[in-house]
N, C-alpha and C. Protein backbone atom coordinates (compact mmCIF):
# COMPACT_ATOMS: atom_id res chain seq x y z
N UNK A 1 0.84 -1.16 0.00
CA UNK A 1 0.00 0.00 0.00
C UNK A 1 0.89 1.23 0.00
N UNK A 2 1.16 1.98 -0.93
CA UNK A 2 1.96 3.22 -1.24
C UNK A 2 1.17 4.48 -1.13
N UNK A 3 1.42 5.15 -0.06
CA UNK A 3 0.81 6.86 -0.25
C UNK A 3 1.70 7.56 -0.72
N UNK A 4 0.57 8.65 -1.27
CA UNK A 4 1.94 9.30 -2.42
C UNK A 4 1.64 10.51 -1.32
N UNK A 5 2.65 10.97 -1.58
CA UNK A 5 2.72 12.74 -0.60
C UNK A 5 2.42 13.63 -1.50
N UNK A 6 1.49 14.77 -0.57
CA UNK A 6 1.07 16.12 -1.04
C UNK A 6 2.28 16.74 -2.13
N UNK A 7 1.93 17.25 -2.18
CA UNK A 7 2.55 18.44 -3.29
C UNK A 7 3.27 19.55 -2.07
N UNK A 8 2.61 19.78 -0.82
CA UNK A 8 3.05 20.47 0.08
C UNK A 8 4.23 19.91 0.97
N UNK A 9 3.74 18.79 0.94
CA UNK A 9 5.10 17.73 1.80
C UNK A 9 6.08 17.72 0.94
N UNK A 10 5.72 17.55 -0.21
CA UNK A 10 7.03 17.53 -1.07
C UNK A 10 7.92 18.58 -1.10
N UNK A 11 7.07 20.11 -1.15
CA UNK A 11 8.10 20.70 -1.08
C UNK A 11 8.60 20.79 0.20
N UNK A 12 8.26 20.86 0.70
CA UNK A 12 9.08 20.86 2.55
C UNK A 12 9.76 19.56 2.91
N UNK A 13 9.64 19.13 2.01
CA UNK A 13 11.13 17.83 2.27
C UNK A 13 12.29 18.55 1.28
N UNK A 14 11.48 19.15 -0.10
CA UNK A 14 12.71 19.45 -1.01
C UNK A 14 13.53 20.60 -0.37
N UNK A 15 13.20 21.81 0.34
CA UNK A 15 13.35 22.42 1.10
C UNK A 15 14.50 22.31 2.33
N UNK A 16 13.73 21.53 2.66
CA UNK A 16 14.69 20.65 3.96
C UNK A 16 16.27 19.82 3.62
N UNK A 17 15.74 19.26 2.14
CA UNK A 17 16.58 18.42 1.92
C UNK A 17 18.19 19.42 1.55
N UNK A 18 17.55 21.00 0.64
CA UNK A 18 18.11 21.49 0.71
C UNK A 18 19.17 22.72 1.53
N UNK A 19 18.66 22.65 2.18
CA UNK A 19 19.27 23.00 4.09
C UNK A 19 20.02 22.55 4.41
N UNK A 20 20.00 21.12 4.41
CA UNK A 20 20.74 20.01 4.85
C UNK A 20 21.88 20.29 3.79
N UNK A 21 21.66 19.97 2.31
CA UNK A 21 22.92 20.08 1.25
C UNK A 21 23.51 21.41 1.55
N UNK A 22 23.22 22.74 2.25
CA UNK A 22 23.76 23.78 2.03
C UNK A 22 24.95 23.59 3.79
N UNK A 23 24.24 22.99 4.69
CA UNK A 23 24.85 23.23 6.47
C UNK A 23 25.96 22.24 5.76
N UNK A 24 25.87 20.90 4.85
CA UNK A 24 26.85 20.05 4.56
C UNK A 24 27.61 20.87 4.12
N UNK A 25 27.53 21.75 3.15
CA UNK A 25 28.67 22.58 2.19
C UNK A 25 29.29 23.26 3.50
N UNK A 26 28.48 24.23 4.01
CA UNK A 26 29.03 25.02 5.20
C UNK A 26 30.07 24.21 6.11
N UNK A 27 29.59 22.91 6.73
CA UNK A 27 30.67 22.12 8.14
C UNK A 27 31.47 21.96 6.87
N UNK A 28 31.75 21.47 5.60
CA UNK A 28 32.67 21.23 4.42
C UNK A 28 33.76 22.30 4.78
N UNK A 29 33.42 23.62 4.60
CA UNK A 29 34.27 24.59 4.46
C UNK A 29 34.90 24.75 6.08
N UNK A 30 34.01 24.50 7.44
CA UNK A 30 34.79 25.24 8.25
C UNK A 30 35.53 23.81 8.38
N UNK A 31 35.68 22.38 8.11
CA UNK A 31 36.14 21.59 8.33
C UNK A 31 37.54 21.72 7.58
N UNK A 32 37.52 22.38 6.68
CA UNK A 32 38.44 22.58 5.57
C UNK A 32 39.59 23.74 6.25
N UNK A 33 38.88 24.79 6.49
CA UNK A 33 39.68 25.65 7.15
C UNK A 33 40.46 25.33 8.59
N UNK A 34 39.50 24.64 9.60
CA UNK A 34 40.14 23.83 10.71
C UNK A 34 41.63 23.56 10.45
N UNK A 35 41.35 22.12 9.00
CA UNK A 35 42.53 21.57 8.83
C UNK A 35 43.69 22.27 8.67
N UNK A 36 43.27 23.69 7.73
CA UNK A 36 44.50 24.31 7.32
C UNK A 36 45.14 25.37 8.29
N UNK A 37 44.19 25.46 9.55
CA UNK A 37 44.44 26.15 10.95
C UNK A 37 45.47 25.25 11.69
N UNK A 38 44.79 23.93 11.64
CA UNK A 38 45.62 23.02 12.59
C UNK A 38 46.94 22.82 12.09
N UNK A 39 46.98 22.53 10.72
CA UNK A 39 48.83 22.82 10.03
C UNK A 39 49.59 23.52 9.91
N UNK A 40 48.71 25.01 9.70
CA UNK A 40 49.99 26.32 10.26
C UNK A 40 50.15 26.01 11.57
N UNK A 41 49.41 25.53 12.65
CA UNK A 41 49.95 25.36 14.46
C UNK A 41 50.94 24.45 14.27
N UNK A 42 50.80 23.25 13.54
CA UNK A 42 51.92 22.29 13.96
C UNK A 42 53.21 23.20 13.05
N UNK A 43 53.08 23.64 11.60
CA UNK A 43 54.22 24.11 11.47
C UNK A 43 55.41 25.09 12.44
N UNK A 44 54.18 26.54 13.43
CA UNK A 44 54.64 27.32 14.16
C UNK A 44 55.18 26.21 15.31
N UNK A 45 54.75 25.33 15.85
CA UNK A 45 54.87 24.77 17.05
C UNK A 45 56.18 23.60 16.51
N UNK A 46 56.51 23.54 15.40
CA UNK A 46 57.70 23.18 15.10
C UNK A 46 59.07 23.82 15.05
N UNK A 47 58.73 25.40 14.38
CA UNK A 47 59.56 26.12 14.60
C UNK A 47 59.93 26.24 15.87
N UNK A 48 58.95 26.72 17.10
CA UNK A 48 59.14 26.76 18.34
C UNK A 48 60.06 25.92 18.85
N UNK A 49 59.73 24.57 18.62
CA UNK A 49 60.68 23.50 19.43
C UNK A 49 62.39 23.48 18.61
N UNK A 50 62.19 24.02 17.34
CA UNK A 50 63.35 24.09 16.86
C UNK A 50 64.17 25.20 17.51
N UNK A 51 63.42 26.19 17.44
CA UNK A 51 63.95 27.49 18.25
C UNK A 51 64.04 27.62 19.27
N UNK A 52 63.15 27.52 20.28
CA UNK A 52 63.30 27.66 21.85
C UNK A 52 64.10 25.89 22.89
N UNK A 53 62.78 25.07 22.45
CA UNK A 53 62.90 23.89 23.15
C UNK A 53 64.36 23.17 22.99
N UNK A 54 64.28 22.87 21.87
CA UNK A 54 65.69 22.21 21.72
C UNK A 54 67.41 23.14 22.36
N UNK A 55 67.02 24.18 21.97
CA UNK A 55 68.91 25.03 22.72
C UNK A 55 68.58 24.74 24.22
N UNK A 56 67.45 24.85 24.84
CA UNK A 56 67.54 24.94 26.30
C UNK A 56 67.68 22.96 26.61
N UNK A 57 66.81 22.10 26.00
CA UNK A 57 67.32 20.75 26.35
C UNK A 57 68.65 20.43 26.14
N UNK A 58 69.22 21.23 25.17
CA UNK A 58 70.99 20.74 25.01
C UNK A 58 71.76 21.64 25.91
N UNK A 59 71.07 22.75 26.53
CA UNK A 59 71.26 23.62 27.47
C UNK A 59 71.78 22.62 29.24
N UNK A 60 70.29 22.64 29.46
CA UNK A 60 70.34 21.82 30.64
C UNK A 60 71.12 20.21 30.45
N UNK A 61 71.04 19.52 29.09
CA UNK A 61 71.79 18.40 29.76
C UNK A 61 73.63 18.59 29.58
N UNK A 62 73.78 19.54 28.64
CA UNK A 62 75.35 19.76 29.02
C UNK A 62 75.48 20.51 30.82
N UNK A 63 74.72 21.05 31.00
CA UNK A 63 74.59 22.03 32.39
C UNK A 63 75.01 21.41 33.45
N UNK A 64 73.85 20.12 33.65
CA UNK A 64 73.02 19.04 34.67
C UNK A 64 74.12 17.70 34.38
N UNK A 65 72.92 16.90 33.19
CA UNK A 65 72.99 15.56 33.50
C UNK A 65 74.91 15.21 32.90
N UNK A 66 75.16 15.62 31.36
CA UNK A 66 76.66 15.32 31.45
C UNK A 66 77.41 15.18 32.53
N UNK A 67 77.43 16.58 33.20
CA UNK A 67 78.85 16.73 34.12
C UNK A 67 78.60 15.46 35.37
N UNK A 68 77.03 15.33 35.60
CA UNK A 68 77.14 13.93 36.36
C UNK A 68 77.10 12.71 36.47
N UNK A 69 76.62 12.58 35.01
CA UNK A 69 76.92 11.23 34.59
C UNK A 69 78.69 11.20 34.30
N UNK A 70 79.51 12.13 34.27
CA UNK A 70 80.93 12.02 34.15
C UNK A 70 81.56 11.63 35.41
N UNK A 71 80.70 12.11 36.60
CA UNK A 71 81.52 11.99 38.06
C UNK A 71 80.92 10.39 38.04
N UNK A 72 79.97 10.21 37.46
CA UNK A 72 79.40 8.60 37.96
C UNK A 72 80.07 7.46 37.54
N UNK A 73 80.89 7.97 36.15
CA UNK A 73 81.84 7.09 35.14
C UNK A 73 83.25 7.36 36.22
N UNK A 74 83.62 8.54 36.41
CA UNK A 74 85.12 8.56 37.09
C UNK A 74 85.02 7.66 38.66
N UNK A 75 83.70 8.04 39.45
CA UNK A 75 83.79 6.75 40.55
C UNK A 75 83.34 5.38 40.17
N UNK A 76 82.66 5.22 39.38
CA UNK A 76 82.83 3.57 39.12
C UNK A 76 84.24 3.19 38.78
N UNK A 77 84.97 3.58 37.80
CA UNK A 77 86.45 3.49 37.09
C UNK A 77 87.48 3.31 38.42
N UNK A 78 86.94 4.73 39.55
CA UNK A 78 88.18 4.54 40.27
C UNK A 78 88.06 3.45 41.39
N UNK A 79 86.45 3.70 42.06
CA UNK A 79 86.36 2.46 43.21
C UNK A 79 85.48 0.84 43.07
N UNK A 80 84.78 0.92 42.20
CA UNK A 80 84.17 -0.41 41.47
C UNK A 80 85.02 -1.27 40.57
N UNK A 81 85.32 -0.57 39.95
CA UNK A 81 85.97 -1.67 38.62
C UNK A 81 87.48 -2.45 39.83
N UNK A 82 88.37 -1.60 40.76
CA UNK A 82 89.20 -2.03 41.01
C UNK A 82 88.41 -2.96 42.60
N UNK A 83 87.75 -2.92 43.11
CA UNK A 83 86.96 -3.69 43.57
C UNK A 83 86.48 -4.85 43.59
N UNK A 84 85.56 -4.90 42.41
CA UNK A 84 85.37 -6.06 41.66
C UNK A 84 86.63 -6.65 40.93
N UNK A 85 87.92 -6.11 40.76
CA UNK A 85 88.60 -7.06 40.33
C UNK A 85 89.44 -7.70 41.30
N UNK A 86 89.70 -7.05 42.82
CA UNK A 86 89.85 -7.56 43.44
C UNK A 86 89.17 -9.10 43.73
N UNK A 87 87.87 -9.03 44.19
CA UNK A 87 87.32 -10.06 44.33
C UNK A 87 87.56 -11.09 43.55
N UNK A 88 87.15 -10.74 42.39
CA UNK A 88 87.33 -11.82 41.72
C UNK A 88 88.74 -12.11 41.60
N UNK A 89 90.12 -11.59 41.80
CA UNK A 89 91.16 -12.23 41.54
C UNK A 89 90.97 -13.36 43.16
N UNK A 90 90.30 -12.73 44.02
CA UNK A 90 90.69 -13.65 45.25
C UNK A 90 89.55 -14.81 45.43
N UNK A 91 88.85 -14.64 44.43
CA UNK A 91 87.62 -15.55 44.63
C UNK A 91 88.63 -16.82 43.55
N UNK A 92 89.47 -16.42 42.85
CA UNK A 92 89.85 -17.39 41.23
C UNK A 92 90.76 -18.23 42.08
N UNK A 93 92.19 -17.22 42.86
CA UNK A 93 92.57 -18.00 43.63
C UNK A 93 92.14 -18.73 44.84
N UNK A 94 91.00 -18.58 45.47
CA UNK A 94 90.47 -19.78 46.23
C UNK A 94 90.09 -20.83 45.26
N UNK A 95 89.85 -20.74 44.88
CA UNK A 95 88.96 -21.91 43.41
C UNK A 95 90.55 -22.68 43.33
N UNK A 96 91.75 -21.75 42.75
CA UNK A 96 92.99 -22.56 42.44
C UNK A 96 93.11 -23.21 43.63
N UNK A 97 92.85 -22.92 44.74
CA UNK A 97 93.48 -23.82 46.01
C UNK A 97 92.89 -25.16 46.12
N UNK A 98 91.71 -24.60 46.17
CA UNK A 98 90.36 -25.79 46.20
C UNK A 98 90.82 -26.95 45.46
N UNK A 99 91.18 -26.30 44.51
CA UNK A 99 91.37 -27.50 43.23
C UNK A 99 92.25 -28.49 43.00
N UNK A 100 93.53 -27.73 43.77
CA UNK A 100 94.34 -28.26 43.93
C UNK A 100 94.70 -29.80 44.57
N UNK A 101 95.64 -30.70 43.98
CA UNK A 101 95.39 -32.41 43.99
C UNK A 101 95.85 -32.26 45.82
N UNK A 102 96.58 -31.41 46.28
CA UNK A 102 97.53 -32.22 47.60
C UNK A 102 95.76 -31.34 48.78
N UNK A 103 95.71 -30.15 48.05
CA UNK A 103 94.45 -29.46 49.03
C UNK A 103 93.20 -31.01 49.06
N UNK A 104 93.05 -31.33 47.96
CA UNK A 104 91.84 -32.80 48.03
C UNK A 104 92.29 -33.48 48.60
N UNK A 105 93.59 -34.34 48.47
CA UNK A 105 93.93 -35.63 49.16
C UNK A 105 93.95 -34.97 50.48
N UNK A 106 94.09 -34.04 51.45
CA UNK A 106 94.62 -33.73 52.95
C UNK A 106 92.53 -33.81 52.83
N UNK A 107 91.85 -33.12 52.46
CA UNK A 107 90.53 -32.79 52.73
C UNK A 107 89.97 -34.63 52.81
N UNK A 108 90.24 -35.39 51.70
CA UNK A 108 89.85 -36.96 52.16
C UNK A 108 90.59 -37.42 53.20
N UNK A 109 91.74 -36.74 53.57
CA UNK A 109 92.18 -37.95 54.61
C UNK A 109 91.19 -37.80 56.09
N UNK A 110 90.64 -36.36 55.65
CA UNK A 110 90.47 -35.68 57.52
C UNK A 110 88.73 -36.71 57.34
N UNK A 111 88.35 -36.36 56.32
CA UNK A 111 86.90 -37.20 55.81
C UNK A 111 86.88 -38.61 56.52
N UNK A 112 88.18 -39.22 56.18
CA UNK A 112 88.33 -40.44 56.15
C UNK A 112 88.75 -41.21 57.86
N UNK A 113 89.65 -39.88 58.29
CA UNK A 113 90.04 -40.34 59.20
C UNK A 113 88.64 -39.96 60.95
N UNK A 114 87.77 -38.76 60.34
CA UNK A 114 86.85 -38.81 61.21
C UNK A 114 86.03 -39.61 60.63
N UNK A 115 85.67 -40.29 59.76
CA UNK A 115 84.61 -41.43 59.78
C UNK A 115 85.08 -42.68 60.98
N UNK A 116 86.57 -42.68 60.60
CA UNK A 116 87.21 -43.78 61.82
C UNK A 116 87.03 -43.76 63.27
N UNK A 117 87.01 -42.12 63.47
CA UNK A 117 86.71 -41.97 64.87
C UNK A 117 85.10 -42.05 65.31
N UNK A 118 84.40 -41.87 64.41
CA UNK A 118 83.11 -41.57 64.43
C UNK A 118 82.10 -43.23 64.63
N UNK A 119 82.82 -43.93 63.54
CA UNK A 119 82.81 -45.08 63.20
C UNK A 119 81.54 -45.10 62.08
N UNK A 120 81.14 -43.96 61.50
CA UNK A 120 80.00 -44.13 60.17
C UNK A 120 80.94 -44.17 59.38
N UNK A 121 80.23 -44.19 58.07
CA UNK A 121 80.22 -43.90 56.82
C UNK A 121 80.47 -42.57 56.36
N UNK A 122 81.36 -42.11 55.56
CA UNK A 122 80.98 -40.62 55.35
C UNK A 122 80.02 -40.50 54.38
N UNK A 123 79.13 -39.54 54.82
CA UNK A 123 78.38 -39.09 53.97
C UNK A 123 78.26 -37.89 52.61
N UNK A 124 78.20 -38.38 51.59
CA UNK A 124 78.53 -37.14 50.48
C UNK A 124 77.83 -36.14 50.94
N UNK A 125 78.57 -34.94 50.59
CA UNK A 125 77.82 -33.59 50.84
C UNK A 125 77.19 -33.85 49.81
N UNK A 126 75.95 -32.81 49.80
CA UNK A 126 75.16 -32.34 48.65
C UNK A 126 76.01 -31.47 48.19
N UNK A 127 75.80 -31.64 46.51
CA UNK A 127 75.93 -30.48 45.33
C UNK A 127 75.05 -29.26 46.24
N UNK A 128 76.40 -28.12 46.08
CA UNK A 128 75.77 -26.66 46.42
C UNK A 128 76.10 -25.68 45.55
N UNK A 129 75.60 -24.87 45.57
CA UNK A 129 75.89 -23.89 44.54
C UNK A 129 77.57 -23.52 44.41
N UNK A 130 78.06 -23.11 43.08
CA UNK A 130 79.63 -23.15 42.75
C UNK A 130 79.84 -21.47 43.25
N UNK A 131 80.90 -21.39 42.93
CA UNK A 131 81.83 -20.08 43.44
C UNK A 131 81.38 -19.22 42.59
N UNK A 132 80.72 -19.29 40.97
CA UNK A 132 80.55 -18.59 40.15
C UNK A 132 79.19 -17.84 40.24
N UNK A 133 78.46 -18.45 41.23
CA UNK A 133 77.26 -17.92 41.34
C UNK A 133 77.49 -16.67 42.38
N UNK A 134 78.07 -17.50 43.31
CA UNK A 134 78.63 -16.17 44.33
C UNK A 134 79.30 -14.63 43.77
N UNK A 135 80.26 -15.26 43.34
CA UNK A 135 80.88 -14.13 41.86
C UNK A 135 79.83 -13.43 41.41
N UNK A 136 78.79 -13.88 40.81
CA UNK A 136 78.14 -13.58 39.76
C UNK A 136 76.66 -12.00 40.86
N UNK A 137 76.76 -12.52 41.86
CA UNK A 137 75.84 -12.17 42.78
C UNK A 137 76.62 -11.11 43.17
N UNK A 138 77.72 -11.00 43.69
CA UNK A 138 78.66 -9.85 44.21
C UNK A 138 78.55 -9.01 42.81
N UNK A 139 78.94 -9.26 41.82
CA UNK A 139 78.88 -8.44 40.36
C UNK A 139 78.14 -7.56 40.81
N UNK A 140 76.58 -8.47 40.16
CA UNK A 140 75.45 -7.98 40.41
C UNK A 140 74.88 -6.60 40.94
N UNK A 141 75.13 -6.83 42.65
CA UNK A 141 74.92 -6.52 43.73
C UNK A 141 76.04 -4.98 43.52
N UNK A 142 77.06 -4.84 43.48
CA UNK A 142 78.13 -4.11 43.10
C UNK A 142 77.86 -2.82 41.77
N UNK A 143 77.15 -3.60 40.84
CA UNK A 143 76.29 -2.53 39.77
C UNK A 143 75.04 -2.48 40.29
N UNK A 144 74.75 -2.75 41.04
CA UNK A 144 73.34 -1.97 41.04
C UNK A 144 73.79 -1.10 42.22
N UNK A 145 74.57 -1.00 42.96
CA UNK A 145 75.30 -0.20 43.85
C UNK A 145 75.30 1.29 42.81
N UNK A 146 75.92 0.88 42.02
CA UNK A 146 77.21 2.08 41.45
C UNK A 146 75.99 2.35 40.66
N UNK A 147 74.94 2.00 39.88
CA UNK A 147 74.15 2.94 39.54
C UNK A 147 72.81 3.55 40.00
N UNK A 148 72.81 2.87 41.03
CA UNK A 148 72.08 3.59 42.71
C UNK A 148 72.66 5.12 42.90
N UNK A 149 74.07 4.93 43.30
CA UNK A 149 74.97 6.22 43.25
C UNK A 149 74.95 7.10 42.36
N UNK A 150 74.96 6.31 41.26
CA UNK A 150 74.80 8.12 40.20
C UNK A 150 74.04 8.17 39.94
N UNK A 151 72.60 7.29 39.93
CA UNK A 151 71.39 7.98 39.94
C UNK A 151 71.05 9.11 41.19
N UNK A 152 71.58 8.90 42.09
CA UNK A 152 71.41 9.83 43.43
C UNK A 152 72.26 10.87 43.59
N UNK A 153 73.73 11.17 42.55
CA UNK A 153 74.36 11.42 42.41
C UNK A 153 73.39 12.79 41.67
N UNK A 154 73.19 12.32 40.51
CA UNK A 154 71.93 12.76 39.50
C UNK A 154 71.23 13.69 39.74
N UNK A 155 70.33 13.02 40.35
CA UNK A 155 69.16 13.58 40.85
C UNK A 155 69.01 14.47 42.48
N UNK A 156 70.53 14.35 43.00
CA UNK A 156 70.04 14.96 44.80
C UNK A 156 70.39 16.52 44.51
N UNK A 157 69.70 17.53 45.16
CA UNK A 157 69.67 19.18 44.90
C UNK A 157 70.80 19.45 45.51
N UNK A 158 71.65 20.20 44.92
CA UNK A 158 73.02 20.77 45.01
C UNK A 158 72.94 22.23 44.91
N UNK A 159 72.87 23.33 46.18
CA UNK A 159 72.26 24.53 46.26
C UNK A 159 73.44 25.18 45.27
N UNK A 160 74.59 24.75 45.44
CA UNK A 160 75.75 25.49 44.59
C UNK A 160 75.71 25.01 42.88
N UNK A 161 74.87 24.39 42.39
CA UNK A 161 74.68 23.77 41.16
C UNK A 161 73.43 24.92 40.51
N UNK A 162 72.68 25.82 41.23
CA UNK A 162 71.59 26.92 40.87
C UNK A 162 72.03 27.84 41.13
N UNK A 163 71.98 28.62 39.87
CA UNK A 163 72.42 29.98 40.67
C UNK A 163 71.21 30.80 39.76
N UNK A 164 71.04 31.65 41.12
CA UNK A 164 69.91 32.65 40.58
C UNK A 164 69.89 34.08 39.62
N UNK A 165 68.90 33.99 38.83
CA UNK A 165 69.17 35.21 37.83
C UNK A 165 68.76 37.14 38.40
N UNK A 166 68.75 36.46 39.85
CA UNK A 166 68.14 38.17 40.09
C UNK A 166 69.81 38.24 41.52
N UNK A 167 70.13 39.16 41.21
CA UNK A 167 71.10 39.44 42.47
C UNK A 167 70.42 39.38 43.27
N UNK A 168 71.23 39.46 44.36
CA UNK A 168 70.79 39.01 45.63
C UNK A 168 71.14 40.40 46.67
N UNK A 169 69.55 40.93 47.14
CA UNK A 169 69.70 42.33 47.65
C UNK A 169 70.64 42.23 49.51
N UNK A 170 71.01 42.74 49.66
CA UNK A 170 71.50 42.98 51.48
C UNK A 170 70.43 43.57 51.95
N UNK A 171 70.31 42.87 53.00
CA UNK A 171 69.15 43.33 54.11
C UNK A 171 69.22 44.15 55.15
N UNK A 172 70.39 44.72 55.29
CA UNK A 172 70.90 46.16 55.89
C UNK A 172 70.52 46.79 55.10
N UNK A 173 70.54 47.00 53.38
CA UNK A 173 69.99 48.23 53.56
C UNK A 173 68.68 48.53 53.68
């Protein structure tokens, strides 16, 4: 069942319809202009960061973070690295001792000779963790030290590291 519409409805849809095609043209254009608003901002807001932002970030980290990430490299170099090589030279030579054939045979005899007094059996030790893990844990433990330190190094407020841009008035006068 199809009703046909007035002649009056019709035009007030054609009407309407054309309203609609004209507000479309209109949001068209300010949508258009938006875009070409929003691209001169990013262009200016590029210049900006070229111009302002960037000299002051290469500003502050030559200022700030360089000079302390340099003290953080000169104390690891002078008291970590010779540290850790300590250890480990004295951890390598215990290992050489350990290893050694006359250090085992004296370690079985004492094994052997308190089982006699004891009158058991000796019993195998358990497998325990090797020397390398220990090593490996001191490392560890040792860098996360040293970059604990220059992160705190870094980051702690140093009143003589600011200096202010307005002189500083006397309170006598």
């Amino acid at each position: 069942m199809s009703t046909s519409l007035s002649k009056k409805r019709l035009k007030e849809l054609d009407k309407l319809k054309a309203e609609a095609q004209l507000l479309l043209a209109h949001q068209q254009e300010v949508l258009a202009h938006a875009g070409s608003v929003a691209q001169e901002a990013g262009k200016q807001a590029q210049h900006l960061t070229r111009e302002q932002v960037y000299p002051r970030v290469r500003e502050g980290y030559a200022s700030y973070v360089a000079p302390a990430a340099g003290k953080a490299g000169d104390l690891v170099n002078r008291t970590l690295v010779p540290a850790i090589g300590t250890a480990l030279g004295t951890a390598l030579s215990v290992a050489d001792i350990a290893n050694d054939t006359r250090v085992k045979s004296a370690v079985k005899r004492l094994k052997d000779a308190s089982a006699k007094v004891s009158g058991k059996a000796p019993v195998p030790a358990k497998k325990k963790t090797g020397i390398g893990t220990y090593i490996g844990i001191a490392i560890g433990v040792a860098a996360l030290a040293g970059v604990a330190y220059a992160v705190w190094q870094t980051f702690r407020t140093d009143d003589e590291l600011w200096v202010s841009d307005e002189p500083e008035s006397s309170a006598e006068s």
